[in-house]
PDB file of N, CA and C in Angstrom:
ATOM      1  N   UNK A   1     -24.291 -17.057   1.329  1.00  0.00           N
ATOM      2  CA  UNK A   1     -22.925 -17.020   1.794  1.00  0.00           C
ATOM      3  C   UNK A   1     -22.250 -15.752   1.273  1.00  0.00           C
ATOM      4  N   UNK A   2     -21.373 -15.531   2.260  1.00  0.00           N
ATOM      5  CA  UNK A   2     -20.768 -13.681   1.848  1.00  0.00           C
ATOM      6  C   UNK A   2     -19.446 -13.885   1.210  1.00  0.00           C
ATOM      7  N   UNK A   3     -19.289 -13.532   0.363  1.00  0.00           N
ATOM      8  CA  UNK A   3     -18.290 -13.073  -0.746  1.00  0.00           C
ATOM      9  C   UNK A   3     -17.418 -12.529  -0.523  1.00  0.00           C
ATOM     10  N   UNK A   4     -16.014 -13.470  -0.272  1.00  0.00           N
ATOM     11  CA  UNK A   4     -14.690 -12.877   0.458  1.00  0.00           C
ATOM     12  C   UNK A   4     -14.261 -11.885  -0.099  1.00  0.00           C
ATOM     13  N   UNK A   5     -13.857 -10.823   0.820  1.00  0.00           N
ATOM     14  CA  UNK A   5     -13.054  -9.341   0.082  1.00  0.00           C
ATOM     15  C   UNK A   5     -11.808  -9.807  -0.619  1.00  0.00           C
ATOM     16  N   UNK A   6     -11.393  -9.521  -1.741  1.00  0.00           N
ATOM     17  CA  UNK A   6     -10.645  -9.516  -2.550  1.00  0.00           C
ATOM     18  C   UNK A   6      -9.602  -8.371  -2.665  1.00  0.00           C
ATOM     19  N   UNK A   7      -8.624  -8.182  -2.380  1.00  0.00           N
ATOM     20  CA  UNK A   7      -8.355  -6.513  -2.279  1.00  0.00           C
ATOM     21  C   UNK A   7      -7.741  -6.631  -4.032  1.00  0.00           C
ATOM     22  N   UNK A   8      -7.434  -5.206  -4.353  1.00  0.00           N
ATOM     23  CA  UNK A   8      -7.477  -5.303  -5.880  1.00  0.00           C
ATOM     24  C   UNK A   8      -6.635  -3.945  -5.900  1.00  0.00           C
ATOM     25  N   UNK A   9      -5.692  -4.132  -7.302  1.00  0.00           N
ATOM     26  CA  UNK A   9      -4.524  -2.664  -7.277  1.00  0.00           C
ATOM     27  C   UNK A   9      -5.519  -1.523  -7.161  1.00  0.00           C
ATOM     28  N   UNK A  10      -4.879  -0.249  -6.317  1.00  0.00           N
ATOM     29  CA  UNK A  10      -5.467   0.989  -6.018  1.00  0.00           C
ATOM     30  C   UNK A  10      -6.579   1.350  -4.801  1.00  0.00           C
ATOM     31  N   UNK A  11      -6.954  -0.444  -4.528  1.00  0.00           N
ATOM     32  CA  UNK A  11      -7.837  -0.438  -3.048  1.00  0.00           C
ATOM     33  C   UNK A  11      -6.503   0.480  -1.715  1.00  0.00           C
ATOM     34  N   UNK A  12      -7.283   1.043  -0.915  1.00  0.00           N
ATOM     35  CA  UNK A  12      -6.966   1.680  -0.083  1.00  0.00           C
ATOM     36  C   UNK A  12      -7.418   0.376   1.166  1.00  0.00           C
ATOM     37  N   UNK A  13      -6.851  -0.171   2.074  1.00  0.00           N
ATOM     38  CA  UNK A  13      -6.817  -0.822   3.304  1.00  0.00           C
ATOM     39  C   UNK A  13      -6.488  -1.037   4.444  1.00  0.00           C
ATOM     40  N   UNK A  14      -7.105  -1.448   5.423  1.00  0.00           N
ATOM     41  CA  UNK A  14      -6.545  -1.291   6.733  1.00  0.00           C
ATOM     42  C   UNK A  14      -6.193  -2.644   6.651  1.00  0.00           C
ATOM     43  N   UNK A  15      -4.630  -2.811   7.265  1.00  0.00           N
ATOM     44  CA  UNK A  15      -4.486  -4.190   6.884  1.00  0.00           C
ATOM     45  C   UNK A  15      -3.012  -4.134   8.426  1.00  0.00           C
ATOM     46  N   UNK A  16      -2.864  -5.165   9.078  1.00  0.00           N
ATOM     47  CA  UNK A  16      -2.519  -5.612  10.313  1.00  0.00           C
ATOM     48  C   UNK A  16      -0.718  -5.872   9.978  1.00  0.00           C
ATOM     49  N   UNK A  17       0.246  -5.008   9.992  1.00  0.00           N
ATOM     50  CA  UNK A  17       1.458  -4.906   9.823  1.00  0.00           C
ATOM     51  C   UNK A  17       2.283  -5.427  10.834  1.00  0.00           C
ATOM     52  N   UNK A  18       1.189  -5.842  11.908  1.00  0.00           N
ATOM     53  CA  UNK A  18       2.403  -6.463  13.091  1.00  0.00           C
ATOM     54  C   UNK A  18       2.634  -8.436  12.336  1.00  0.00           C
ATOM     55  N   UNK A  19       3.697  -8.667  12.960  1.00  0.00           N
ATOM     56  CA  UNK A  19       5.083  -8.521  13.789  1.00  0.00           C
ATOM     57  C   UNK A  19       5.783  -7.789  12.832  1.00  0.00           C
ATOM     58  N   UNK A  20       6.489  -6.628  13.246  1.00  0.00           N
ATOM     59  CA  UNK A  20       7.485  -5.601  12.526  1.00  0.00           C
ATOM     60  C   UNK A  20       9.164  -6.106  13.072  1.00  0.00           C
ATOM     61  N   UNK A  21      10.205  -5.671  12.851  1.00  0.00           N
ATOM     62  CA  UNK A  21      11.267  -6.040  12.938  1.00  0.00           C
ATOM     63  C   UNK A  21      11.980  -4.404  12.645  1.00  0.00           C
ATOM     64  N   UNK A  22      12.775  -4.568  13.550  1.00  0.00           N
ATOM     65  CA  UNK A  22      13.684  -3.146  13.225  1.00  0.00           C
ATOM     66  C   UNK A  22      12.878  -2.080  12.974  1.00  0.00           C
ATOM     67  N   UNK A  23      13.494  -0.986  11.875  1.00  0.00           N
ATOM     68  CA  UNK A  23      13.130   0.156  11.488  1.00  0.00           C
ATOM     69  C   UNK A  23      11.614   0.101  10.317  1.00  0.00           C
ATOM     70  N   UNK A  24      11.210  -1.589  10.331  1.00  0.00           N
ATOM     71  CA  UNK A  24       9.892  -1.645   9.854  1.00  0.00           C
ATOM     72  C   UNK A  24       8.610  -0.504  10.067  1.00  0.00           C
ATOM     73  N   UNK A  25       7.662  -0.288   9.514  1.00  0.00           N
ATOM     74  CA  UNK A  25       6.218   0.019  10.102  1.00  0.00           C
ATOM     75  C   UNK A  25       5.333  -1.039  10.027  1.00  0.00           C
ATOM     76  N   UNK A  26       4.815  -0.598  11.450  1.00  0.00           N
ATOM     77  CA  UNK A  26       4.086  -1.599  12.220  1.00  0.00           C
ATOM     78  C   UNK A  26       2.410  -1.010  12.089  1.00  0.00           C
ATOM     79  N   UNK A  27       1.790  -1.613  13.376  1.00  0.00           N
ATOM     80  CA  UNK A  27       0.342  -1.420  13.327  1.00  0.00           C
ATOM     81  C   UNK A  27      -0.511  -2.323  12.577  1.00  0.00           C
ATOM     82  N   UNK A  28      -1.553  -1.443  12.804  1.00  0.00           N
ATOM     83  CA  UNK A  28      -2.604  -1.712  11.813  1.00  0.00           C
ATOM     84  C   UNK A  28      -2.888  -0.368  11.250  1.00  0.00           C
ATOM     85  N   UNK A  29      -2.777  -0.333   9.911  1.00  0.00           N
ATOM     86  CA  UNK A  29      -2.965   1.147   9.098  1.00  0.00           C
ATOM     87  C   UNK A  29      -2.875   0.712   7.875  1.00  0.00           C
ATOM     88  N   UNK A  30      -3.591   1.762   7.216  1.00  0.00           N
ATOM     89  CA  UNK A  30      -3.798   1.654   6.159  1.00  0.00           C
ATOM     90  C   UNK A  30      -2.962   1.509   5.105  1.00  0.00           C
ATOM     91  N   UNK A  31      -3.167   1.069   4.302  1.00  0.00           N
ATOM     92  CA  UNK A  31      -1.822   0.917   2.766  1.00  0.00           C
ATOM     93  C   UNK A  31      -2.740   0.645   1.646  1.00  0.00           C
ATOM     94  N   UNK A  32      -1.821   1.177   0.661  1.00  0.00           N
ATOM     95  CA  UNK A  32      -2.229   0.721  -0.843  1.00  0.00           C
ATOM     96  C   UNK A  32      -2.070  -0.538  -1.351  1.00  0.00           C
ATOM     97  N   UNK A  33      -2.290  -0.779  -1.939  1.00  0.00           N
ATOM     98  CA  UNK A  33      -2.096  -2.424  -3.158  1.00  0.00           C
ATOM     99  C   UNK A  33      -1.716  -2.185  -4.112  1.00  0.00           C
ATOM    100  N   UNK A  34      -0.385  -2.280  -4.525  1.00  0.00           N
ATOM    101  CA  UNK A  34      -0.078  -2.184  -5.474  1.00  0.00           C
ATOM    102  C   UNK A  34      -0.209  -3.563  -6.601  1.00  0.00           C
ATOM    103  N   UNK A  35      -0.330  -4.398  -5.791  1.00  0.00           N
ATOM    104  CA  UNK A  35      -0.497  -5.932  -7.029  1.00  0.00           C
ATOM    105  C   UNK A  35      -1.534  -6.241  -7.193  1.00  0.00           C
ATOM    106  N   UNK A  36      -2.344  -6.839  -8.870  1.00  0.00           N
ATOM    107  CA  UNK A  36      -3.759  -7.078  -9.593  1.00  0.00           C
ATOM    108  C   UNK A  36      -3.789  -8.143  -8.666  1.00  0.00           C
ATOM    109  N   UNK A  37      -5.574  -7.579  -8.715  1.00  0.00           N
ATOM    110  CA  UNK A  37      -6.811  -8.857  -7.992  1.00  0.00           C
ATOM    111  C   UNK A  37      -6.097 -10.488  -8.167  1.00  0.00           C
ATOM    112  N   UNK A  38      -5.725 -10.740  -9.435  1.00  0.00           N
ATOM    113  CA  UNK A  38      -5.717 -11.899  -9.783  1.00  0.00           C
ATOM    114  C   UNK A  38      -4.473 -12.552  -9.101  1.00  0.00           C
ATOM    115  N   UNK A  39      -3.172 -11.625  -9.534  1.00  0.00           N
ATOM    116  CA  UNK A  39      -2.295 -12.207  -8.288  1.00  0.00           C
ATOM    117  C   UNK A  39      -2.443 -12.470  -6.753  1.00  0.00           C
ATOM    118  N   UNK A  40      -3.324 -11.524  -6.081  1.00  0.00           N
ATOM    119  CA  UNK A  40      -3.523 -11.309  -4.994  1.00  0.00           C
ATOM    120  C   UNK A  40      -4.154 -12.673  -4.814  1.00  0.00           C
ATOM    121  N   UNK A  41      -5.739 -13.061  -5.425  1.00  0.00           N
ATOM    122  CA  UNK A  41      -6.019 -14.418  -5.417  1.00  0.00           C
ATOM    123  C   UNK A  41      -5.440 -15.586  -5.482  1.00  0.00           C
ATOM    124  N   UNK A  42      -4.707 -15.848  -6.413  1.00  0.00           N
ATOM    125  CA  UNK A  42      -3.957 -16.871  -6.694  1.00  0.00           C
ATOM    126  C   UNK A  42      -3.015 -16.689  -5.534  1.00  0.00           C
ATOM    127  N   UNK A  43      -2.115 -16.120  -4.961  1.00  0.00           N
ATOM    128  CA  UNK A  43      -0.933 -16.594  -4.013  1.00  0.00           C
ATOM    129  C   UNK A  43      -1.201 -16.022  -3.026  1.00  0.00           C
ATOM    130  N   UNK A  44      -2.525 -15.410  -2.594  1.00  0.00           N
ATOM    131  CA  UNK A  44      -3.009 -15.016  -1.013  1.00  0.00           C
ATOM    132  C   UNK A  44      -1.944 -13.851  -0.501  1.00  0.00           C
ATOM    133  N   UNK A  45      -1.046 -13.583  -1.161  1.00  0.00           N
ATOM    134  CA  UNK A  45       0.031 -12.180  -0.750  1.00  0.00           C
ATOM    135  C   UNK A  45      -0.334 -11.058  -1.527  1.00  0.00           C
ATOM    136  N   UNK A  46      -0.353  -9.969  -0.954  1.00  0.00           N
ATOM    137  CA  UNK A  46      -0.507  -8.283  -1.916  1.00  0.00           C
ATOM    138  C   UNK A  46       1.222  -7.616  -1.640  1.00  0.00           C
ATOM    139  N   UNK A  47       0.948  -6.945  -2.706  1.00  0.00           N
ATOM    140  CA  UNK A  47       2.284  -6.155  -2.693  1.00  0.00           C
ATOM    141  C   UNK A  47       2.067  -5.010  -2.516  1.00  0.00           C
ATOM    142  N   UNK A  48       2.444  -4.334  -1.542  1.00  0.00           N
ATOM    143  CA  UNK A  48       1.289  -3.117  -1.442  1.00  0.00           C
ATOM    144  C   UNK A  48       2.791  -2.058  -0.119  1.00  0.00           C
ATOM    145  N   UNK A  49       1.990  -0.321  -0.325  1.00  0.00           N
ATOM    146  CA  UNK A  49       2.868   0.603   0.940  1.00  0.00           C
ATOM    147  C   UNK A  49       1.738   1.411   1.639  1.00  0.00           C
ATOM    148  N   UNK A  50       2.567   1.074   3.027  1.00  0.00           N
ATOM    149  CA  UNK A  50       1.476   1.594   3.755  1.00  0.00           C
ATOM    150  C   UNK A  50       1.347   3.317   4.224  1.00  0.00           C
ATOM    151  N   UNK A  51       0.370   3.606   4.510  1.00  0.00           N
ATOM    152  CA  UNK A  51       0.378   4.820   4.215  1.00  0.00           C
ATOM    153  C   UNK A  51       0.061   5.777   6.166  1.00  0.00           C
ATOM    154  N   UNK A  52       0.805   6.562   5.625  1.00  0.00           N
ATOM    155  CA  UNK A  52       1.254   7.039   7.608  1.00  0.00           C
ATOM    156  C   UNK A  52       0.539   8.216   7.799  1.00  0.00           C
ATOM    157  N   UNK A  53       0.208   9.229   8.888  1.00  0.00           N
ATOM    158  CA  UNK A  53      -0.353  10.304   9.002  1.00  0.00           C
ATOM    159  C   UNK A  53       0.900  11.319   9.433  1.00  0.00           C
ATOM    160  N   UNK A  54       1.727  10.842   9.605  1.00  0.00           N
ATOM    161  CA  UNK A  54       3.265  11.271   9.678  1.00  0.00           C
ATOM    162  C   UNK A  54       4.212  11.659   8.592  1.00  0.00           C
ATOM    163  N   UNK A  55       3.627  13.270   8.268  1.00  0.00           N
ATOM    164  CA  UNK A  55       3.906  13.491   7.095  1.00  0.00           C
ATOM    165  C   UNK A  55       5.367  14.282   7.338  1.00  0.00           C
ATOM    166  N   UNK A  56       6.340  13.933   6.467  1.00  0.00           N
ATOM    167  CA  UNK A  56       7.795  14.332   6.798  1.00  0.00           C
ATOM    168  C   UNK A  56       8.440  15.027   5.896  1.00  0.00           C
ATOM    169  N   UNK A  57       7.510  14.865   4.657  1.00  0.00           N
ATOM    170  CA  UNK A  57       8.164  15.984   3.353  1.00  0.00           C
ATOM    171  C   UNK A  57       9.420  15.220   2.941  1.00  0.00           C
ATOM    172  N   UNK A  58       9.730  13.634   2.511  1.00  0.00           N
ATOM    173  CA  UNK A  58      10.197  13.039   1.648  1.00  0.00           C
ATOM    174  C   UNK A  58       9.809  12.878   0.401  1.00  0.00           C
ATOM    175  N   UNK A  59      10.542  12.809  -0.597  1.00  0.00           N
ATOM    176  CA  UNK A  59      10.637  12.233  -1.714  1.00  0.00           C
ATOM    177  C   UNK A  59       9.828  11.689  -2.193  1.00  0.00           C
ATOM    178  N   UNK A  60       9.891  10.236  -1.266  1.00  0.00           N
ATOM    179  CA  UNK A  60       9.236   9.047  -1.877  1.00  0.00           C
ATOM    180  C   UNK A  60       7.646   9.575  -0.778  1.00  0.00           C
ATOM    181  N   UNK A  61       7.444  10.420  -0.334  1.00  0.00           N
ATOM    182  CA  UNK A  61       5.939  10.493  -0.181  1.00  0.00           C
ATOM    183  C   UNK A  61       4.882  10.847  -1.418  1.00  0.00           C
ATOM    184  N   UNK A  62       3.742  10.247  -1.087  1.00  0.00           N
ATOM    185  CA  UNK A  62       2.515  10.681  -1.839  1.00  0.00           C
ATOM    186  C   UNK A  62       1.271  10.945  -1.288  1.00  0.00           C
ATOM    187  N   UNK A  63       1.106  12.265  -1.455  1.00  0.00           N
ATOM    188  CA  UNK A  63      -0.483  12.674  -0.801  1.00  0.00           C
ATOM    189  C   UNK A  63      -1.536  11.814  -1.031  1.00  0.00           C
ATOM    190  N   UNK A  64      -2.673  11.676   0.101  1.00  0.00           N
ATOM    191  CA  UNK A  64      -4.030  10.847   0.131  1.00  0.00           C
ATOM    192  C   UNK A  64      -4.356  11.674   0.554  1.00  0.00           C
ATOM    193  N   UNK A  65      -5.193  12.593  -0.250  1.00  0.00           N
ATOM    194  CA  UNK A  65      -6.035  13.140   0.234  1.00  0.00           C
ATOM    195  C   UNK A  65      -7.822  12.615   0.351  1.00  0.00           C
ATOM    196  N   UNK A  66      -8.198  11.447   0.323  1.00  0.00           N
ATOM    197  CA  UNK A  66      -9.574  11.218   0.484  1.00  0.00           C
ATOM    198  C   UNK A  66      -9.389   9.990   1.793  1.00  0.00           C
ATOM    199  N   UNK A  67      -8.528  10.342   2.770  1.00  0.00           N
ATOM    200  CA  UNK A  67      -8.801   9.361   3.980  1.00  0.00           C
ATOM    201  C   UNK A  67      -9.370  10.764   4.963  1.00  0.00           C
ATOM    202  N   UNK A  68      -9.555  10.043   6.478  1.00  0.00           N
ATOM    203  CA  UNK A  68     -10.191  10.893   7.383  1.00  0.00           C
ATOM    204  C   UNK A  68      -9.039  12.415   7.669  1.00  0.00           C
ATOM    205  N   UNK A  69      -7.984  11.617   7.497  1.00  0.00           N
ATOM    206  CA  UNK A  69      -6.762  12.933   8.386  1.00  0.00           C
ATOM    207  C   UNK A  69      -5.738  13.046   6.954  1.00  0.00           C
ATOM    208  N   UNK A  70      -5.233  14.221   6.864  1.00  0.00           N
ATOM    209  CA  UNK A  70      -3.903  14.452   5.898  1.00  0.00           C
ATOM    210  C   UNK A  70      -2.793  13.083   6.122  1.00  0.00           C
ATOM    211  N   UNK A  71      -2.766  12.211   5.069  1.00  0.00           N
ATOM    212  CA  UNK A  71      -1.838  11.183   4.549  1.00  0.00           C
ATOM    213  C   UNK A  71      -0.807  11.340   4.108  1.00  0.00           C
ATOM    214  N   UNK A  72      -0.196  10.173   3.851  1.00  0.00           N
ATOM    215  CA  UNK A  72       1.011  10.016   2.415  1.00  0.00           C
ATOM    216  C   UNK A  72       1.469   8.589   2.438  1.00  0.00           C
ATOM    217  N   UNK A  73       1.289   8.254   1.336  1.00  0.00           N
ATOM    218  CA  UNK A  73       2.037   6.690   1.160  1.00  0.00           C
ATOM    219  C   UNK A  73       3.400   6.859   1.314  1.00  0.00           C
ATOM    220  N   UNK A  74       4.138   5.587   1.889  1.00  0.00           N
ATOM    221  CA  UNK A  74       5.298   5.833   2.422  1.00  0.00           C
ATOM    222  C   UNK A  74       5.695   4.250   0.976  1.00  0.00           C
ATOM    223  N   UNK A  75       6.309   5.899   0.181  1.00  0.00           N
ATOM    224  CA  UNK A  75       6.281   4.685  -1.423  1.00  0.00           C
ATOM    225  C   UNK A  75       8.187   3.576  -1.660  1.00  0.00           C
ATOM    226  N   UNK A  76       8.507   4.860  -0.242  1.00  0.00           N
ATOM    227  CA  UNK A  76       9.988   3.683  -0.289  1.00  0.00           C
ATOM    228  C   UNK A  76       9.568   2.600   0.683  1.00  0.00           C
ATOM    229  N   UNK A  77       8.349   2.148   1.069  1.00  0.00           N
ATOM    230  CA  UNK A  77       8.267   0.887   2.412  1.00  0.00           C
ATOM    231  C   UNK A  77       7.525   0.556   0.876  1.00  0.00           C
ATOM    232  N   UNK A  78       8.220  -1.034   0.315  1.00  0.00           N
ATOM    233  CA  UNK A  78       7.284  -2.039  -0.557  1.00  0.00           C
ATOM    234  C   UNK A  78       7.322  -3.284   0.519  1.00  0.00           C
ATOM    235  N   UNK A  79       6.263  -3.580   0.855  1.00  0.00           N
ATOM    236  CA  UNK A  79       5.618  -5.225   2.124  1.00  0.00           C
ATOM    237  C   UNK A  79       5.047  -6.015   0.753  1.00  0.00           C
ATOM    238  N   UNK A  80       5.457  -7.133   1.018  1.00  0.00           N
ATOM    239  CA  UNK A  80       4.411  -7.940   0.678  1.00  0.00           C
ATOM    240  C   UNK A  80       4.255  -9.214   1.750  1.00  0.00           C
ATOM    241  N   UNK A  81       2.587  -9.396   2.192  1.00  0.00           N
ATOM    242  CA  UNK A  81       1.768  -9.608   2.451  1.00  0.00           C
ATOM    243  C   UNK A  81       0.949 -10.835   2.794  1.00  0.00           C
ATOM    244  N   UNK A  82       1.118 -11.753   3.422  1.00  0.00           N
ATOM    245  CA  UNK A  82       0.119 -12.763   3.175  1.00  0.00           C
ATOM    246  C   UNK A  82      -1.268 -11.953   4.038  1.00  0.00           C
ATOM    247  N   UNK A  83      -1.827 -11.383   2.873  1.00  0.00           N
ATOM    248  CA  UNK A  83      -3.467 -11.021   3.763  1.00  0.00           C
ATOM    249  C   UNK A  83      -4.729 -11.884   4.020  1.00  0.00           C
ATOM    250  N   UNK A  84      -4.593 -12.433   3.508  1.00  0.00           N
ATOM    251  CA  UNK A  84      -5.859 -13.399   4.071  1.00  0.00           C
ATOM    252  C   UNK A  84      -5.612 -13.991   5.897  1.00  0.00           C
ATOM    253  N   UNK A  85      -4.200 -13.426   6.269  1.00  0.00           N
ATOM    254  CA  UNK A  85      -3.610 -13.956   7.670  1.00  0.00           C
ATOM    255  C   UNK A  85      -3.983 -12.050   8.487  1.00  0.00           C
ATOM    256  N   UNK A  86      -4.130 -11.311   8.128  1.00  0.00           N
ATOM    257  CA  UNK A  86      -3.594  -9.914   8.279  1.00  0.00           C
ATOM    258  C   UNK A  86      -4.775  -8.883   8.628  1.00  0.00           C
ATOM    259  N   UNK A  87      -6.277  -9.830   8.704  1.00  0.00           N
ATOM    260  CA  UNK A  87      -7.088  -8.983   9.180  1.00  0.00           C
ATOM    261  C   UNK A  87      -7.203  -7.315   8.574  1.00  0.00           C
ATOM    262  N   UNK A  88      -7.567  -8.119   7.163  1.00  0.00           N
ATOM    263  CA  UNK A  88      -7.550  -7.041   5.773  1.00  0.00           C
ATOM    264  C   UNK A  88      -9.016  -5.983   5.823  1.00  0.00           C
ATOM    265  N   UNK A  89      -8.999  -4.698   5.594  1.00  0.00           N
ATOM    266  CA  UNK A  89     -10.253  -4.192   5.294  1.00  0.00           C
ATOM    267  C   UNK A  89     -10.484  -3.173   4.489  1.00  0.00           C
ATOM    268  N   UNK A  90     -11.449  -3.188   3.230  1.00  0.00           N
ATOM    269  CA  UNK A  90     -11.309  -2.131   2.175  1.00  0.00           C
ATOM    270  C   UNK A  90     -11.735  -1.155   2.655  1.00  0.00           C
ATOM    271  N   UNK A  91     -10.792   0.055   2.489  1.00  0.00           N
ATOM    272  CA  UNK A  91     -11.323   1.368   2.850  1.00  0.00           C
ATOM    273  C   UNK A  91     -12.294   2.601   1.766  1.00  0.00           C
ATOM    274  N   UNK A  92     -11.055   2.076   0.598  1.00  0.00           N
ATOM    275  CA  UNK A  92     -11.788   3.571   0.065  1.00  0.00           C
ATOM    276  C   UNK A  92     -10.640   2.946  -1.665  1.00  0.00           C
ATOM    277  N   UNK A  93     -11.159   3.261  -2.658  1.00  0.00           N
ATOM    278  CA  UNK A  93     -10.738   3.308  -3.701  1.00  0.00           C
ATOM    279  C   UNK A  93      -9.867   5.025  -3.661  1.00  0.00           C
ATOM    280  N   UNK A  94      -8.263   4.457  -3.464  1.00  0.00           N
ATOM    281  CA  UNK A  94      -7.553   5.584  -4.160  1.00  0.00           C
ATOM    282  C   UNK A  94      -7.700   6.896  -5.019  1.00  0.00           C
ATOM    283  N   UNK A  95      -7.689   8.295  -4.954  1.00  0.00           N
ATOM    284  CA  UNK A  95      -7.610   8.837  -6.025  1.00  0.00           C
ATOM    285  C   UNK A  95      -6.221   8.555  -7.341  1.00  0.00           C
ATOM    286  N   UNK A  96      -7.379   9.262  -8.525  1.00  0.00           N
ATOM    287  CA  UNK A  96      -6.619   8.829 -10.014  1.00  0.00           C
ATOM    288  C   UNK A  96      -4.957   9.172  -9.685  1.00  0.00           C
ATOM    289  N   UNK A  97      -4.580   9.258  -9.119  1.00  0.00           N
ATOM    290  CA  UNK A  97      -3.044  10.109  -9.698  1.00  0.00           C
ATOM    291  C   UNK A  97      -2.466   9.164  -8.449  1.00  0.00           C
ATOM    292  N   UNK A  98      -2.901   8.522  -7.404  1.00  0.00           N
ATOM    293  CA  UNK A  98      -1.869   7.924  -6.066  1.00  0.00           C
ATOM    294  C   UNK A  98      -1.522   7.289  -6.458  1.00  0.00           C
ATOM    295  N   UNK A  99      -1.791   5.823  -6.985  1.00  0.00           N
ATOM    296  CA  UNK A  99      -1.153   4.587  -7.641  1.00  0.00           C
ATOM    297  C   UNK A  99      -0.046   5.324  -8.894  1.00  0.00           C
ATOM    298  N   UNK A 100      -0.239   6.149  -9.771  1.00  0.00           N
ATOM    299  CA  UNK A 100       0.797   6.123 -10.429  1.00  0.00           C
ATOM    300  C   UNK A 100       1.916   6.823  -9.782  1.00  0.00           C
ATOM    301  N   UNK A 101       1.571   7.672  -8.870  1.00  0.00           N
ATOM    302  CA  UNK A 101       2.449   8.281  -8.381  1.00  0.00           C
ATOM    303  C   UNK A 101       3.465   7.750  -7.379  1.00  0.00           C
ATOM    304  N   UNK A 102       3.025   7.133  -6.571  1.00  0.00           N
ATOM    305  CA  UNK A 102       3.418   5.969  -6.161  1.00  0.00           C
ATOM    306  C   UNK A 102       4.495   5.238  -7.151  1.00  0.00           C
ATOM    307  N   UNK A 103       4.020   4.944  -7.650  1.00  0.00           N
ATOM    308  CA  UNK A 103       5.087   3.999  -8.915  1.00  0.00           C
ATOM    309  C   UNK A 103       6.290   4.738  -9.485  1.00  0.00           C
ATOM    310  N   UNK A 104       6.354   6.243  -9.563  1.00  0.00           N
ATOM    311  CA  UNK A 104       7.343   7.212 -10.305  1.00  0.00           C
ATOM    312  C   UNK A 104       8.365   7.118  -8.846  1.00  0.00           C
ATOM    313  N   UNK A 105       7.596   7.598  -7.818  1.00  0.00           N
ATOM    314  CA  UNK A 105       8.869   7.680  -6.679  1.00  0.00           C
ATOM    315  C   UNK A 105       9.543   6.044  -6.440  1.00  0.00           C
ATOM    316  N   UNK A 106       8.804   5.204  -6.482  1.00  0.00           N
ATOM    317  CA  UNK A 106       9.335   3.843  -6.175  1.00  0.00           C
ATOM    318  C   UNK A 106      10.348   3.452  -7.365  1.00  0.00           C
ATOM    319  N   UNK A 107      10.100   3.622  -8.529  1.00  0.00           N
ATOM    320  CA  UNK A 107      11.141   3.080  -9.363  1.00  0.00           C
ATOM    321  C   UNK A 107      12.458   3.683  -9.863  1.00  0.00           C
ATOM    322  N   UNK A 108      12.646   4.948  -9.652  1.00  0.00           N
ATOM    323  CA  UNK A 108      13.848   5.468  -9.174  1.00  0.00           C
ATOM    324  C   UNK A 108      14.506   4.517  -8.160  1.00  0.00           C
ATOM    325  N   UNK A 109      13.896   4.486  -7.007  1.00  0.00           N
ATOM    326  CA  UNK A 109      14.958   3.828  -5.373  1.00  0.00           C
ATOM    327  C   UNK A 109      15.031   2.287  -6.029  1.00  0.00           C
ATOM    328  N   UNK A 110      14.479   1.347  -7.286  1.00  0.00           N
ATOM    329  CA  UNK A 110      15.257   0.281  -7.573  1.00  0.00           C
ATOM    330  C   UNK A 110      16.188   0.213  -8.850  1.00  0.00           C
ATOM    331  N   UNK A 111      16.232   1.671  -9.449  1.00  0.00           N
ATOM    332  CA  UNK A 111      16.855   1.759 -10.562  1.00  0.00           C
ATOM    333  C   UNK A 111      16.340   1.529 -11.899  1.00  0.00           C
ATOM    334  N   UNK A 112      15.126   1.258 -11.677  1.00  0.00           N
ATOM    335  CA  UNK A 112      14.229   1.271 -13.137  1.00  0.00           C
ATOM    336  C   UNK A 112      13.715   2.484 -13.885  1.00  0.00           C
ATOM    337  N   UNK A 113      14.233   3.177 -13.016  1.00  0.00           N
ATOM    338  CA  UNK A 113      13.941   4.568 -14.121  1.00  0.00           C
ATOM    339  C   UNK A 113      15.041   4.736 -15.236  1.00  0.00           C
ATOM    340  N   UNK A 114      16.104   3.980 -15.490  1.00  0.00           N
ATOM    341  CA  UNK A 114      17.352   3.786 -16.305  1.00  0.00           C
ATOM    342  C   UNK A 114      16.737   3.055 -17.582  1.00  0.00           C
ATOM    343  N   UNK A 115      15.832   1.821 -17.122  1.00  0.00           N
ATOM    344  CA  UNK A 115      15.238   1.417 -18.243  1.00  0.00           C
ATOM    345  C   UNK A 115      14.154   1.508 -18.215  1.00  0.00           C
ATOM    346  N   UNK A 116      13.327   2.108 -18.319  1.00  0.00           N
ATOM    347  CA  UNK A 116      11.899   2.737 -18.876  1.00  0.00           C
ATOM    348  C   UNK A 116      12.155   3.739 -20.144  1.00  0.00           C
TER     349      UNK A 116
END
């Protein structure tokens, strides 16, 4: 028997963003995970931003450079997820510097850079 994918912080995934609403992003495209394996298991949701080929020279972007085409996580969109519904698929383990980087632009836009 085959061994359900687990997605895990820093997995890179193609993961199914429809039904969108408003100024949402939609599709199916890829995104990061930002929340541990273990949460992800336990409550079947990831917390994770998805990442666009629509690069616009914001702020809150972050280069991927190890997918097929020039990226950027879109680190002001935070989704969370029920993936086990979402037709999830691991792509590629992140380079070292996306996940944190990711995290520096995101916690400014909720005000946690005040207390860190």
């Amino acid at each position: 028997m085959a061994r359900r994918y687990i997605p895990e912080r820093n997995h890179i995934v193609w993961i199914d963003l429809e039904p969108k609403k408003g100024r949402e992003v939609g599709k199916y495209r890829p995104s990061i995970i930002l929340s541990s394996k273990e949460y992800n298991k336990k409550t079947g949701i990831i917390i994770c931003c998805p990442i666009s080929t629509s690069i616009r020279g914001h702020m809150t972007e972050v280069p991927v450079n190890n997918l097929d085409k020039p990226s950027v996580v879109a680190a002001s969109i935070v989704q969370t997820l029920s993936w086990r519904d979402r037709k999830i698929k691991y792509i590629v383990d992140a380079e070292s510097n996306v996940f944190e980087d990711t995290l520096m632009r995101l916690l400014p836009l909720m005000g946690a850079d005040r207390i860190l």
